[in-house]
N, C-alpha and C. Protein backbone atom coordinates (compact mmCIF):
# COMPACT_ATOMS: atom_id res chain seq x y z
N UNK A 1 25.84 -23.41 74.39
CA UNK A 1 26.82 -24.04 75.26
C UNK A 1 26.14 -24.45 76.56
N UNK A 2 26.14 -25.65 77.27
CA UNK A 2 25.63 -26.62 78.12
C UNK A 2 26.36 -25.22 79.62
N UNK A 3 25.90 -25.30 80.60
CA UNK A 3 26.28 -24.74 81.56
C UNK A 3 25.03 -25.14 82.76
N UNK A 4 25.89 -24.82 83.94
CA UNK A 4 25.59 -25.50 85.21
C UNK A 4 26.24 -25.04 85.95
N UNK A 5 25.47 -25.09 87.54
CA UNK A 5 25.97 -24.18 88.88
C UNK A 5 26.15 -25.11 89.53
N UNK A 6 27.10 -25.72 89.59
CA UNK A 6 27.53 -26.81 90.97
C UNK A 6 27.65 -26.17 92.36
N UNK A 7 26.82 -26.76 93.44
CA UNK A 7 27.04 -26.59 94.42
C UNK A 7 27.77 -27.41 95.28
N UNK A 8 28.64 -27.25 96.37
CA UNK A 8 29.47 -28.29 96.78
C UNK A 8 29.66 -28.45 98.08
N UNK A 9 29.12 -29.34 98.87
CA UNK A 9 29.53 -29.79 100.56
C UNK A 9 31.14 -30.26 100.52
N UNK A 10 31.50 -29.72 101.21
CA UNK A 10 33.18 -30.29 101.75
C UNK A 10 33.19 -30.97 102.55
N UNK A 11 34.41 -31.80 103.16
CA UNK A 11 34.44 -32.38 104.37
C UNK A 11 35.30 -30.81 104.92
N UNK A 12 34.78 -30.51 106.65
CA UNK A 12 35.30 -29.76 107.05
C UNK A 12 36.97 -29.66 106.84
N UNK A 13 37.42 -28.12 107.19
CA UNK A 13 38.97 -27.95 106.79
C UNK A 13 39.22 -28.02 105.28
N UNK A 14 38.43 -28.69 104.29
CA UNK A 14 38.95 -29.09 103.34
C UNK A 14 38.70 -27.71 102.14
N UNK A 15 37.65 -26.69 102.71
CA UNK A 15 37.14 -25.64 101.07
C UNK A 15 37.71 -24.98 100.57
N UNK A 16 39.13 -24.41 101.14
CA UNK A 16 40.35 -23.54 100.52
C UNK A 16 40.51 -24.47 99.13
N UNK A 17 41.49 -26.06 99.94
CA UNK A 17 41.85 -26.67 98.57
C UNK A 17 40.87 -27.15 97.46
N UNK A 18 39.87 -27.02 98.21
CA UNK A 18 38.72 -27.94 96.73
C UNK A 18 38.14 -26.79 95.69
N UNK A 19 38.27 -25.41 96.39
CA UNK A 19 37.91 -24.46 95.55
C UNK A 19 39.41 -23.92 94.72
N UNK A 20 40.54 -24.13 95.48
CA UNK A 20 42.01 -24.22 94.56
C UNK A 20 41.54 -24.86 92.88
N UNK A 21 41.18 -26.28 93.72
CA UNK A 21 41.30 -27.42 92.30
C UNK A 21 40.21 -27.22 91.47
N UNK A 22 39.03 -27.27 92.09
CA UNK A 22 37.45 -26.26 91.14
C UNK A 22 38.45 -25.47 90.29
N UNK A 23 38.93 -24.40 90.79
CA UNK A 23 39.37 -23.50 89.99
C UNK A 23 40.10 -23.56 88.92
N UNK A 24 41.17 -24.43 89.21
CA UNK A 24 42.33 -24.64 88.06
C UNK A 24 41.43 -25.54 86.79
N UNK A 25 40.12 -26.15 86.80
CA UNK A 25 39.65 -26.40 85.76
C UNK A 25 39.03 -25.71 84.97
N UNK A 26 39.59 -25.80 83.55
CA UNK A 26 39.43 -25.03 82.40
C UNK A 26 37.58 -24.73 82.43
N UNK A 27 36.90 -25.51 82.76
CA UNK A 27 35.23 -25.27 82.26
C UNK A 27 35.01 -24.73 83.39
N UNK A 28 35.62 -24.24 84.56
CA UNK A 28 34.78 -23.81 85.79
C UNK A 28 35.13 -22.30 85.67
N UNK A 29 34.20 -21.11 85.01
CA UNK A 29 34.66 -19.72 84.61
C UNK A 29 34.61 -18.66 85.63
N UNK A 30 33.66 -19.54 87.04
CA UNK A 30 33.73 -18.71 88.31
C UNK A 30 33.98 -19.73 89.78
N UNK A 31 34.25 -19.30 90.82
CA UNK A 31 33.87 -20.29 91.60
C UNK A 31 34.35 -19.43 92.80
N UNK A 32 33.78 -19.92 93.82
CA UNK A 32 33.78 -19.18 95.68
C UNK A 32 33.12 -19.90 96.24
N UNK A 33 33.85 -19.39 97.54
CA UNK A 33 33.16 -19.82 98.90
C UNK A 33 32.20 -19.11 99.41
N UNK A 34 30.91 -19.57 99.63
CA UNK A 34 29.75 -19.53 100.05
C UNK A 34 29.43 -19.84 101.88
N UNK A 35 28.52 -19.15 102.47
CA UNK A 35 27.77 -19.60 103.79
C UNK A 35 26.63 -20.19 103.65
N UNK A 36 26.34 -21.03 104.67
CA UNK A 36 25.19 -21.82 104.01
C UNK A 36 25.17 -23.37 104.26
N UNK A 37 24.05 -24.13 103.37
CA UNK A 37 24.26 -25.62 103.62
C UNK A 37 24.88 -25.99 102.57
N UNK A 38 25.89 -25.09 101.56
CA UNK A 38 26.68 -25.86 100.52
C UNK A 38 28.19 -24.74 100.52
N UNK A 39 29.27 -25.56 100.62
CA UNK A 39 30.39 -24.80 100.90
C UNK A 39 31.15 -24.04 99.60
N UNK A 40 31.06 -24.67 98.55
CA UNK A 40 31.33 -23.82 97.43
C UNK A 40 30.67 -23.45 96.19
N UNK A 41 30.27 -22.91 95.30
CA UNK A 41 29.49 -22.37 94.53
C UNK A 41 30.45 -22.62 92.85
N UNK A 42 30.36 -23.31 91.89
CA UNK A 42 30.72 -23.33 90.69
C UNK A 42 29.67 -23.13 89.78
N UNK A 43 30.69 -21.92 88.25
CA UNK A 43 29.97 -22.23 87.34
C UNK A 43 30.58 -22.89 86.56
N UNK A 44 29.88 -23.42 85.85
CA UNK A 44 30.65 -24.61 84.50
C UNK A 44 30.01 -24.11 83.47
N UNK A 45 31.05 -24.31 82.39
CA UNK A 45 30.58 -24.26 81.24
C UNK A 45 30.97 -25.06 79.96
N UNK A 46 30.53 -25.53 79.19
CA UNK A 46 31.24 -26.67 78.56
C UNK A 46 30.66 -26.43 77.12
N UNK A 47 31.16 -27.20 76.19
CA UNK A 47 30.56 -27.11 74.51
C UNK A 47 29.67 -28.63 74.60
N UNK A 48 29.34 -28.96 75.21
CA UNK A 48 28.46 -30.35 75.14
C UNK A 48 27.97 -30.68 76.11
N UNK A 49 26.79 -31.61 76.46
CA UNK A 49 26.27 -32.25 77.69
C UNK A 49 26.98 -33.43 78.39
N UNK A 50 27.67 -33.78 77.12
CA UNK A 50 28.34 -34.80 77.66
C UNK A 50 29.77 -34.47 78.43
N UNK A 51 30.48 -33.09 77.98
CA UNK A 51 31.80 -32.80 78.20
C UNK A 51 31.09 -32.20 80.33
N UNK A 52 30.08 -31.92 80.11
CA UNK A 52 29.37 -31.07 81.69
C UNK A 52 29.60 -32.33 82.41
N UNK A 53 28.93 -33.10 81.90
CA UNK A 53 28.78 -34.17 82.77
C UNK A 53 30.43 -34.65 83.00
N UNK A 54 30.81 -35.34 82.09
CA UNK A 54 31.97 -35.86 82.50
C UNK A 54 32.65 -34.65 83.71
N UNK A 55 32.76 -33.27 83.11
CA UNK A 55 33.46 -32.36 84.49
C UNK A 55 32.75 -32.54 85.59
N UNK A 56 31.39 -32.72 86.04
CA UNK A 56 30.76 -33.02 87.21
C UNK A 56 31.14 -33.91 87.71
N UNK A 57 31.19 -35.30 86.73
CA UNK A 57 31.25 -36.32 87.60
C UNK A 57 32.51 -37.09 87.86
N UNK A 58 33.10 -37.01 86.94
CA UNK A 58 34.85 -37.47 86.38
C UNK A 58 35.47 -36.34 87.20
N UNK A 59 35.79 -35.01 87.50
CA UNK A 59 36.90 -34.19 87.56
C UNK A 59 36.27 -33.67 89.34
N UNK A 60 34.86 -32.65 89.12
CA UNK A 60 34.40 -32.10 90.44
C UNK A 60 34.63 -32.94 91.70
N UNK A 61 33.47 -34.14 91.55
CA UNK A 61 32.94 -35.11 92.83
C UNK A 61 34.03 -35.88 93.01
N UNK A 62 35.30 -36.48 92.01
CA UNK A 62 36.55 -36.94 92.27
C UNK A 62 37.74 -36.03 92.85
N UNK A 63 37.41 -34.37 93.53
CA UNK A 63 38.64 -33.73 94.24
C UNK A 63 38.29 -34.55 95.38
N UNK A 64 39.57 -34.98 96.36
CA UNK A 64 39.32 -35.15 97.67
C UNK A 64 39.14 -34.10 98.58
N UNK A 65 37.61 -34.20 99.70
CA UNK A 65 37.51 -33.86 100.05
C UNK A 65 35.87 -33.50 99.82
N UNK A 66 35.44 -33.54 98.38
CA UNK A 66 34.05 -33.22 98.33
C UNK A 66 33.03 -34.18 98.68
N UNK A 67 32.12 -34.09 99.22
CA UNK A 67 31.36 -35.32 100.42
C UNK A 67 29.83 -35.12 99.35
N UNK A 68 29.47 -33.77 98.49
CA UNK A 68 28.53 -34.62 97.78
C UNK A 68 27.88 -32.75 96.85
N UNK A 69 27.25 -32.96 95.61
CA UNK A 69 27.01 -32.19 95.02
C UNK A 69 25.79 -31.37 94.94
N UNK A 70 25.07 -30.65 94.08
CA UNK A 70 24.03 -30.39 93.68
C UNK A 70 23.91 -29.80 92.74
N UNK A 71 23.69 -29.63 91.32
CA UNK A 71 23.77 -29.52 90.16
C UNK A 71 22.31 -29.11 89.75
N UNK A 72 22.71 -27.80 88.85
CA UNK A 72 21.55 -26.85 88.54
C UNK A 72 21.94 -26.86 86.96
N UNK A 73 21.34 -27.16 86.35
CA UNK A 73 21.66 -26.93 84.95
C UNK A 73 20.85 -25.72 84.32
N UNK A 74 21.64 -24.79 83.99
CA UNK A 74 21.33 -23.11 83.38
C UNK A 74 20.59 -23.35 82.32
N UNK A 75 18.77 -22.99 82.37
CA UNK A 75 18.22 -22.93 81.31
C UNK A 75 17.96 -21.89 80.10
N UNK A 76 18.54 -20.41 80.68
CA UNK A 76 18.79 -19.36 80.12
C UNK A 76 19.24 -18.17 81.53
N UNK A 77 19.94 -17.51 80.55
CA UNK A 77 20.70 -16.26 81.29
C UNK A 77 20.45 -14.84 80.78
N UNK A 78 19.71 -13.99 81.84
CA UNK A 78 20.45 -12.51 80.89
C UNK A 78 21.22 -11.69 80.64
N UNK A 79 22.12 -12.11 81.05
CA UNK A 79 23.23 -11.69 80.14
C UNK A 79 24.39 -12.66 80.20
């Protein structure tokens, strides 16, 4: 299964609701607010490369309010 750690800049005021809407999507299995130069932290997980992508780029970078990404794609995990 395809998986990836989105990182996420907000426009200020905005990281309560963008981590709301992160959340309510079915492929995102964790997500929080972070300190730092990226305001929220997602994991994704998806059954395809293509279904990741489309949630990155179709669902994530389209909440209002997110000003821009950074995308880590998980090459293995232990556990």
């Amino acid at each position: 299964m395809p998986s990836a750690i989105v990182l996420i800049n907000s426009e200020i005021g905005d990281e309560s609701d963008i981590l709301d809407d992160v959340c309510g999507l079915e492929q995102v299995h964790r997500a929080c607010l972070v300190y730092g130069v990226y305001d929220i932290l997602a994991e994704v997980e998806t059954d395809s490369m293509d279904e990741l992508e489309d949630v990155i780029a179709r669902k994530i970078r389209m909440i209002s309010g997110v000003r821009s990404t950074l995308t880590l794609i998980v090459s293995k995990r232990c556990k």
